[in-house]
PDB file of N, CA and C in Angstrom:
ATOM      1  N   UNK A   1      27.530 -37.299 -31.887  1.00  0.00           N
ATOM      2  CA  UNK A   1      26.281 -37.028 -31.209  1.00  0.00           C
ATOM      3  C   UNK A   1      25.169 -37.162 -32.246  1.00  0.00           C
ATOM      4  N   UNK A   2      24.275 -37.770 -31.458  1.00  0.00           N
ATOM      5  CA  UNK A   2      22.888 -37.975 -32.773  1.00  0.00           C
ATOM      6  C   UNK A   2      22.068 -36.809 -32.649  1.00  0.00           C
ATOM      7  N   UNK A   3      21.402 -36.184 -33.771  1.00  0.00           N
ATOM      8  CA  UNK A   3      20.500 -35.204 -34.148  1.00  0.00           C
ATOM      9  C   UNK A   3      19.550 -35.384 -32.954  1.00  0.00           C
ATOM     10  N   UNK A   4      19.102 -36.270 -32.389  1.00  0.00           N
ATOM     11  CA  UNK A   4      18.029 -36.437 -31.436  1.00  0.00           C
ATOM     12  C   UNK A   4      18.911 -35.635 -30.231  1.00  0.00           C
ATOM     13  N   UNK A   5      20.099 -35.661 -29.965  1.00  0.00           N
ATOM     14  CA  UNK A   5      21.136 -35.123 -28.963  1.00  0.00           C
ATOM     15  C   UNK A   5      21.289 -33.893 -28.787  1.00  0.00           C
ATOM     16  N   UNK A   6      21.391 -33.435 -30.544  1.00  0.00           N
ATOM     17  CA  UNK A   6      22.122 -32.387 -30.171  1.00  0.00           C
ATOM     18  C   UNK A   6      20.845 -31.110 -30.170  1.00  0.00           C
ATOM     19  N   UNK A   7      19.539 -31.694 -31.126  1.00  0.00           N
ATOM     20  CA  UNK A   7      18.259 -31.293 -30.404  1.00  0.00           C
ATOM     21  C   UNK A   7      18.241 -30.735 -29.108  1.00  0.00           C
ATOM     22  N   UNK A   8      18.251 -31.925 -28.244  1.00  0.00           N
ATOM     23  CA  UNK A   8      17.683 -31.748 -26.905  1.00  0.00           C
ATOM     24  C   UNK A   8      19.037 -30.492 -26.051  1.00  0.00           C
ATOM     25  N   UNK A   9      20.124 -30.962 -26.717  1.00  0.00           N
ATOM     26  CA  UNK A   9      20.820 -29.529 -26.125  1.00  0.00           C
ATOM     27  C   UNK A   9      20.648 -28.463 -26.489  1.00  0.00           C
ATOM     28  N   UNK A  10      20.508 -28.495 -27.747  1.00  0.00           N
ATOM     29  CA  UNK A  10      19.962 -26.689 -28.629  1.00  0.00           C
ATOM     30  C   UNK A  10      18.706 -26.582 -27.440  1.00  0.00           C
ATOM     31  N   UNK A  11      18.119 -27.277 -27.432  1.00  0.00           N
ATOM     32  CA  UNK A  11      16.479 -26.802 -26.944  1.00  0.00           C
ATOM     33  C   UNK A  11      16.778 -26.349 -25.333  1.00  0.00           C
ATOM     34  N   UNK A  12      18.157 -26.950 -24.474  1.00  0.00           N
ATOM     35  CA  UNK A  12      18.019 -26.856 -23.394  1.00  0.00           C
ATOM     36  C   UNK A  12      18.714 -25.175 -23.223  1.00  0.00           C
ATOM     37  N   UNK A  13      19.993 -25.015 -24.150  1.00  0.00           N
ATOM     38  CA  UNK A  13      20.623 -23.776 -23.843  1.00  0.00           C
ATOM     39  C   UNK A  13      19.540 -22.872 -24.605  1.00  0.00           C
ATOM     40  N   UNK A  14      18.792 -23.005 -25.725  1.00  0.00           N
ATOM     41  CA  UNK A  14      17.643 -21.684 -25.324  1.00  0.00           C
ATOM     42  C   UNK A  14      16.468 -22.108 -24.145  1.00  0.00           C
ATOM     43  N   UNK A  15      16.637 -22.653 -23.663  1.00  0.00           N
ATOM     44  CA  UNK A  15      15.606 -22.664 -22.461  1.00  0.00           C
ATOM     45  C   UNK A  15      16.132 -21.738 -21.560  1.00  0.00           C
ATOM     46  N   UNK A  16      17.385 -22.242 -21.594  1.00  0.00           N
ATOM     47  CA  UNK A  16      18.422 -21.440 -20.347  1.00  0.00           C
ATOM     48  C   UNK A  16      18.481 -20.311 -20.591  1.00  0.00           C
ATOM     49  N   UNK A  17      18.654 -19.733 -21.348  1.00  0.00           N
ATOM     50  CA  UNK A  17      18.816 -18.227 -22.233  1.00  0.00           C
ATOM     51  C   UNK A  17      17.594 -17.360 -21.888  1.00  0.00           C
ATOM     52  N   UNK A  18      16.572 -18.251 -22.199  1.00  0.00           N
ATOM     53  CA  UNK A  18      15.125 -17.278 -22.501  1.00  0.00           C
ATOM     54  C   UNK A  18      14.675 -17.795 -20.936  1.00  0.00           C
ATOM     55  N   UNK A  19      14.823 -18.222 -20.020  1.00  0.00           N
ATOM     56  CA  UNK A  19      15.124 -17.717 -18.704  1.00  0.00           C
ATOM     57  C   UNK A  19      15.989 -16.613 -18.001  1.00  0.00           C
ATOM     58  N   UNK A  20      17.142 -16.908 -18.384  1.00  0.00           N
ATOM     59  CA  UNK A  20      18.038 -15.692 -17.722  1.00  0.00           C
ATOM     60  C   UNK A  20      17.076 -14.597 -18.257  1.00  0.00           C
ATOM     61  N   UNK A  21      17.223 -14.247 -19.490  1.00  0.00           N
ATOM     62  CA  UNK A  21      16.545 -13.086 -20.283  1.00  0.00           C
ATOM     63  C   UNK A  21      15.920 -12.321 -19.315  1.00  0.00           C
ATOM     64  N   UNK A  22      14.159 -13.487 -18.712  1.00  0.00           N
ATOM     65  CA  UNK A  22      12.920 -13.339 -18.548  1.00  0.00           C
ATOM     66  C   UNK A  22      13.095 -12.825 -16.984  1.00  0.00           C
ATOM     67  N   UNK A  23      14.155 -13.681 -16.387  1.00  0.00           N
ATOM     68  CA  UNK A  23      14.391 -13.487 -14.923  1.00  0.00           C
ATOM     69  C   UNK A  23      14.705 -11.817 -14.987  1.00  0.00           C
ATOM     70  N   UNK A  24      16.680 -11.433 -15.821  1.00  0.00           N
ATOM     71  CA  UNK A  24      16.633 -10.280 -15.555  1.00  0.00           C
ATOM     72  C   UNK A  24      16.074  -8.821 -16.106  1.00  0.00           C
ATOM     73  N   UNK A  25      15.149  -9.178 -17.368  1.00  0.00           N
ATOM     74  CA  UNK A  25      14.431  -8.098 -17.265  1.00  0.00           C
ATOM     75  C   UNK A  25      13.099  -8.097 -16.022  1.00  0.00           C
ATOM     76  N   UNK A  26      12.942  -8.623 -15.501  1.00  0.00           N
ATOM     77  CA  UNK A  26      11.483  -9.208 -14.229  1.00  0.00           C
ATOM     78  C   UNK A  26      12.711  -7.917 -12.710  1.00  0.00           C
ATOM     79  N   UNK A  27      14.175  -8.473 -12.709  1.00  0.00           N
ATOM     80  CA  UNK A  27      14.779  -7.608 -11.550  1.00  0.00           C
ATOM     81  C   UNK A  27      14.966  -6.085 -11.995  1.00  0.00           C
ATOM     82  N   UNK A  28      14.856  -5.727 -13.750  1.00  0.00           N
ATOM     83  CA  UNK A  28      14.973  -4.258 -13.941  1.00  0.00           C
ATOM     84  C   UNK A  28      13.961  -3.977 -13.855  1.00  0.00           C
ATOM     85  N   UNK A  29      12.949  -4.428 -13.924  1.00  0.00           N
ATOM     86  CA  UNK A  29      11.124  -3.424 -13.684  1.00  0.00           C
ATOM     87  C   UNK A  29      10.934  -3.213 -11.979  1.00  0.00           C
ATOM     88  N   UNK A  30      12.012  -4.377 -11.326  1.00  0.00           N
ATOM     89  CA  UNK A  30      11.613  -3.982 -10.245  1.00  0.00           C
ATOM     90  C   UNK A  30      12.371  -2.738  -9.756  1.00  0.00           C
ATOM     91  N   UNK A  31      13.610  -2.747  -9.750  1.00  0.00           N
ATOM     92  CA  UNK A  31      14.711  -1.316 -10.012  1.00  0.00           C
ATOM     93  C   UNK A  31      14.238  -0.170 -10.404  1.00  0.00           C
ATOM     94  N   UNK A  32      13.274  -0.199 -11.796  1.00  0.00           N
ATOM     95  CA  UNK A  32      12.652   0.950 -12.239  1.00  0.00           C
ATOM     96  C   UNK A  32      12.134   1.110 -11.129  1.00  0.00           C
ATOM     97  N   UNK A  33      10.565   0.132 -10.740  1.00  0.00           N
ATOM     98  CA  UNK A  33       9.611   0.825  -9.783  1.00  0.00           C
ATOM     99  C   UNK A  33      10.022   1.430  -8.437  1.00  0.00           C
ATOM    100  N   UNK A  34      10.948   0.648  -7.564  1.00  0.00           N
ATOM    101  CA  UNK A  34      11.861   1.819  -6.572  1.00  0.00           C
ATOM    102  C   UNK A  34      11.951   2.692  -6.858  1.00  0.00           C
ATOM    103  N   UNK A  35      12.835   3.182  -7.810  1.00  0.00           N
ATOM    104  CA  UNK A  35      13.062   4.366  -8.749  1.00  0.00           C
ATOM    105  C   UNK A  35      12.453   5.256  -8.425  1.00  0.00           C
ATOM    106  N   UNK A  36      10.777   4.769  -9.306  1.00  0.00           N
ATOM    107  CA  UNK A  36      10.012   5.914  -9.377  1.00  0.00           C
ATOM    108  C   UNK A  36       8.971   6.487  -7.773  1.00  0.00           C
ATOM    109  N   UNK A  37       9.209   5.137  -7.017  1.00  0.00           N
ATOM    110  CA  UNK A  37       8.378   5.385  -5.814  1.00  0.00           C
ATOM    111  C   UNK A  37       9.337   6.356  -4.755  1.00  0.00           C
ATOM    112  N   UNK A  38      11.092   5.982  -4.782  1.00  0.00           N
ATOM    113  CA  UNK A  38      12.085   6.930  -4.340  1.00  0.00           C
ATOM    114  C   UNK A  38      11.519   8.356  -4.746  1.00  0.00           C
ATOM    115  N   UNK A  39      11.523   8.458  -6.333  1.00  0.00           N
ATOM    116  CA  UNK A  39      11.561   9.671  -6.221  1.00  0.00           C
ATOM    117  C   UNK A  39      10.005  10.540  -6.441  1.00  0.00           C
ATOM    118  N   UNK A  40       8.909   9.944  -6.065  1.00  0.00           N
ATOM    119  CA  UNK A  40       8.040  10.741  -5.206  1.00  0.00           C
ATOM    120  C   UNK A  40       7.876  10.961  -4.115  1.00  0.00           C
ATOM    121  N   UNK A  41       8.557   9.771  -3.400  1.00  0.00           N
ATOM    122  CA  UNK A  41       8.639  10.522  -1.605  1.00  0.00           C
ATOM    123  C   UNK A  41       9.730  11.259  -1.504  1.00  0.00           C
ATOM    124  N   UNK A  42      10.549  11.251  -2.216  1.00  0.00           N
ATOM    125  CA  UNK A  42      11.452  12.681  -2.327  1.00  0.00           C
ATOM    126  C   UNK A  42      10.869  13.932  -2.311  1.00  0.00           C
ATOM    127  N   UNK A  43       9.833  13.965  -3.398  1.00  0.00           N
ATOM    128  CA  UNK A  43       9.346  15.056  -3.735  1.00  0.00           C
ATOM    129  C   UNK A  43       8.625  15.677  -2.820  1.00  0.00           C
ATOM    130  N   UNK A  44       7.716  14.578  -2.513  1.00  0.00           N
ATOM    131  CA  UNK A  44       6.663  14.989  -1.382  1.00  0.00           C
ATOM    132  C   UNK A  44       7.182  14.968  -0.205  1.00  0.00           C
ATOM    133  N   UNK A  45       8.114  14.754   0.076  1.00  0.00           N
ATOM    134  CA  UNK A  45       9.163  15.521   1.663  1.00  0.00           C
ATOM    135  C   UNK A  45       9.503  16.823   1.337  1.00  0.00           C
ATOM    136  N   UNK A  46      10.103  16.958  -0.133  1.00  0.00           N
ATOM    137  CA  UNK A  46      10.513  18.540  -0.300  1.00  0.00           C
ATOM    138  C   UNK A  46       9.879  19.340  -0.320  1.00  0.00           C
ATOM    139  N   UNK A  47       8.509  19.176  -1.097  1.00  0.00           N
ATOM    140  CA  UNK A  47       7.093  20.196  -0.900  1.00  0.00           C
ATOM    141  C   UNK A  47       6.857  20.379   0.557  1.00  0.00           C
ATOM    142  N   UNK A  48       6.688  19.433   1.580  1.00  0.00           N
ATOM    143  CA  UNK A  48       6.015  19.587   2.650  1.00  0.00           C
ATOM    144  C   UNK A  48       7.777  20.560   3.201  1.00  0.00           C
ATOM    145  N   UNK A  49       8.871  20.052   3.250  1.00  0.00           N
ATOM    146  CA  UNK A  49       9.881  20.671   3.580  1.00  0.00           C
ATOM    147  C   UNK A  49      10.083  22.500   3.224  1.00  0.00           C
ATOM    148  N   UNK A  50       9.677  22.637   2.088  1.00  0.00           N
ATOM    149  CA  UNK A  50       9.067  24.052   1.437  1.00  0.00           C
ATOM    150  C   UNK A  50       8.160  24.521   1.898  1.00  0.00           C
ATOM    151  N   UNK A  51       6.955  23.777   2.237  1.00  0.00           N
ATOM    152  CA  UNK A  51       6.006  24.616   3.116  1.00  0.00           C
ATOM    153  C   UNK A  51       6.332  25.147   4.534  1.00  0.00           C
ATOM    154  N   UNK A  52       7.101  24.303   5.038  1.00  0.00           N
ATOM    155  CA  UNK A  52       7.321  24.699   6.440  1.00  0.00           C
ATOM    156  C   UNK A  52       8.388  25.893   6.420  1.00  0.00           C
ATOM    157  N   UNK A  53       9.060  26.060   5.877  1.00  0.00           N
ATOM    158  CA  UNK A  53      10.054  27.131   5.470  1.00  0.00           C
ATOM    159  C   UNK A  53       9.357  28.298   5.382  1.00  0.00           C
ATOM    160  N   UNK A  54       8.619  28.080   4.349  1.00  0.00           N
ATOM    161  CA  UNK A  54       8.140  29.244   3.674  1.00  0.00           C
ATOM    162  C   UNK A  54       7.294  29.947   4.495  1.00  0.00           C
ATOM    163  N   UNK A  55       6.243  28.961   5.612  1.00  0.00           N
ATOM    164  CA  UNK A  55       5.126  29.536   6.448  1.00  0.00           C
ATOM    165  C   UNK A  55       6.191  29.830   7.146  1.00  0.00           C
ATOM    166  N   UNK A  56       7.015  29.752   7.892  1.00  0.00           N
ATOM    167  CA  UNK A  56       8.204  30.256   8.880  1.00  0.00           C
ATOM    168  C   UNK A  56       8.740  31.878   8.829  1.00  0.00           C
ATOM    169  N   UNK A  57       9.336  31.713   7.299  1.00  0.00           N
ATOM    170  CA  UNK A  57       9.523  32.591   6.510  1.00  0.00           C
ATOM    171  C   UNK A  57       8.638  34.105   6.617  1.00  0.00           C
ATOM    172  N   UNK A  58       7.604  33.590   6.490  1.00  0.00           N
ATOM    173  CA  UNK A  58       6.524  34.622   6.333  1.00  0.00           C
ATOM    174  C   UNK A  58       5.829  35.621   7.920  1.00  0.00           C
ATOM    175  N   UNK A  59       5.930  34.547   8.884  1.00  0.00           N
ATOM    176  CA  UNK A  59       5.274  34.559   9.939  1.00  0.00           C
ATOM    177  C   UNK A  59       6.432  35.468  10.587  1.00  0.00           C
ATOM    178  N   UNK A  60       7.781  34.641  10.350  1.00  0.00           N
ATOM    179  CA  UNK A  60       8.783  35.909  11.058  1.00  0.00           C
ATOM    180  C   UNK A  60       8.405  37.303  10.680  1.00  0.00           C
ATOM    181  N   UNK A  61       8.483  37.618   9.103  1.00  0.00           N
ATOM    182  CA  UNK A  61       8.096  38.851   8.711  1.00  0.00           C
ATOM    183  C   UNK A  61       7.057  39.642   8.382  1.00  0.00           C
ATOM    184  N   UNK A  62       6.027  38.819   8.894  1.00  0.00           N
ATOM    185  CA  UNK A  62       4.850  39.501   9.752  1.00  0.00           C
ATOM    186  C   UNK A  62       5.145  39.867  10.609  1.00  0.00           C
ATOM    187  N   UNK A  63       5.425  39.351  11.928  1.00  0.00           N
ATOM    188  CA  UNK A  63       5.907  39.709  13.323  1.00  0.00           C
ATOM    189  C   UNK A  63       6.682  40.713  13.328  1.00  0.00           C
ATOM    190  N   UNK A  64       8.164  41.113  12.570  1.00  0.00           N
ATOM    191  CA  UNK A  64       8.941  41.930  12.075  1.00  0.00           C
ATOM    192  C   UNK A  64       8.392  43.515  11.529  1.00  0.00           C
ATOM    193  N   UNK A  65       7.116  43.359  10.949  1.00  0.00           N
ATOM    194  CA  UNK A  65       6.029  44.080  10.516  1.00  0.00           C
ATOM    195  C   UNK A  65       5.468  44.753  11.292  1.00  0.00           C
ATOM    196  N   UNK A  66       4.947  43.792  12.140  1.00  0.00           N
ATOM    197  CA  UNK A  66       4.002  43.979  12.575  1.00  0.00           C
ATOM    198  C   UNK A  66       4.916  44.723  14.218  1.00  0.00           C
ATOM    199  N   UNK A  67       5.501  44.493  14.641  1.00  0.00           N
ATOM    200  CA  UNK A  67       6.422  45.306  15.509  1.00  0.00           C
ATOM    201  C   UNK A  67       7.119  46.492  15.373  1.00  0.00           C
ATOM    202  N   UNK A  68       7.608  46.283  14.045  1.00  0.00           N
ATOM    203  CA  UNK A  68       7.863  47.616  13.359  1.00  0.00           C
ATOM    204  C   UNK A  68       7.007  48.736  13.125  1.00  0.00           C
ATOM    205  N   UNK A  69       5.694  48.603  13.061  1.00  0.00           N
ATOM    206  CA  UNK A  69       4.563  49.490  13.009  1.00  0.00           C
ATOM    207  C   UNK A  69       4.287  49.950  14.294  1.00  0.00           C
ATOM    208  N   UNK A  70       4.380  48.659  15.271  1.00  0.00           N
ATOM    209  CA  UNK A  70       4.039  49.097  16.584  1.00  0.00           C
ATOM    210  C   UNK A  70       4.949  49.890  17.132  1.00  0.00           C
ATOM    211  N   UNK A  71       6.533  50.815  16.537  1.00  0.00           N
ATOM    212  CA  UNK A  71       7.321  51.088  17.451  1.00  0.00           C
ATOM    213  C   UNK A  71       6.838  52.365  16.722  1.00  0.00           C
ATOM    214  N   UNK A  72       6.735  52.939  15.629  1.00  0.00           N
ATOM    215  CA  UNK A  72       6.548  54.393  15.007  1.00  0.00           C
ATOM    216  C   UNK A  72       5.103  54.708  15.815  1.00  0.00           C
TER     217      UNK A  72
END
């Protein structure tokens, strides 16, 4: 093989290389960003999921309270 040959193949398998590379770090940033967008609507279901509990929570034992006062 002539130097002009084996050139153009060196040059083609890092072409190929520093593609794959470029491609799969490009599919892990996208993986990360799911990631991080998963786990704020996680969060922000569980807060709002906590609020409703908690106002629930409270309102029973007001009522509970507040009946309890009314029977003495």
């Amino acid at each position: 093989m002539s130097k002009i040959a084996s050139g153009v193949v060196l040059f083609s398998l890092l072409m190929a290389l520093s593609f794959g590379v470029a491609f799969a770090e490009k599919e892990d940033a996208a993986n990360v960003s799911v990631a991080e967008n998963n786990t704020s609507v996680n969060v922000s279901i569980n807060e709002s999921l906590n609020q409703t509990i908690n106002a629930t929570i409270n309102e029973t034992l007001n009522e509970t309270a507040t009946a309890a006062a009314e029977t003495k």
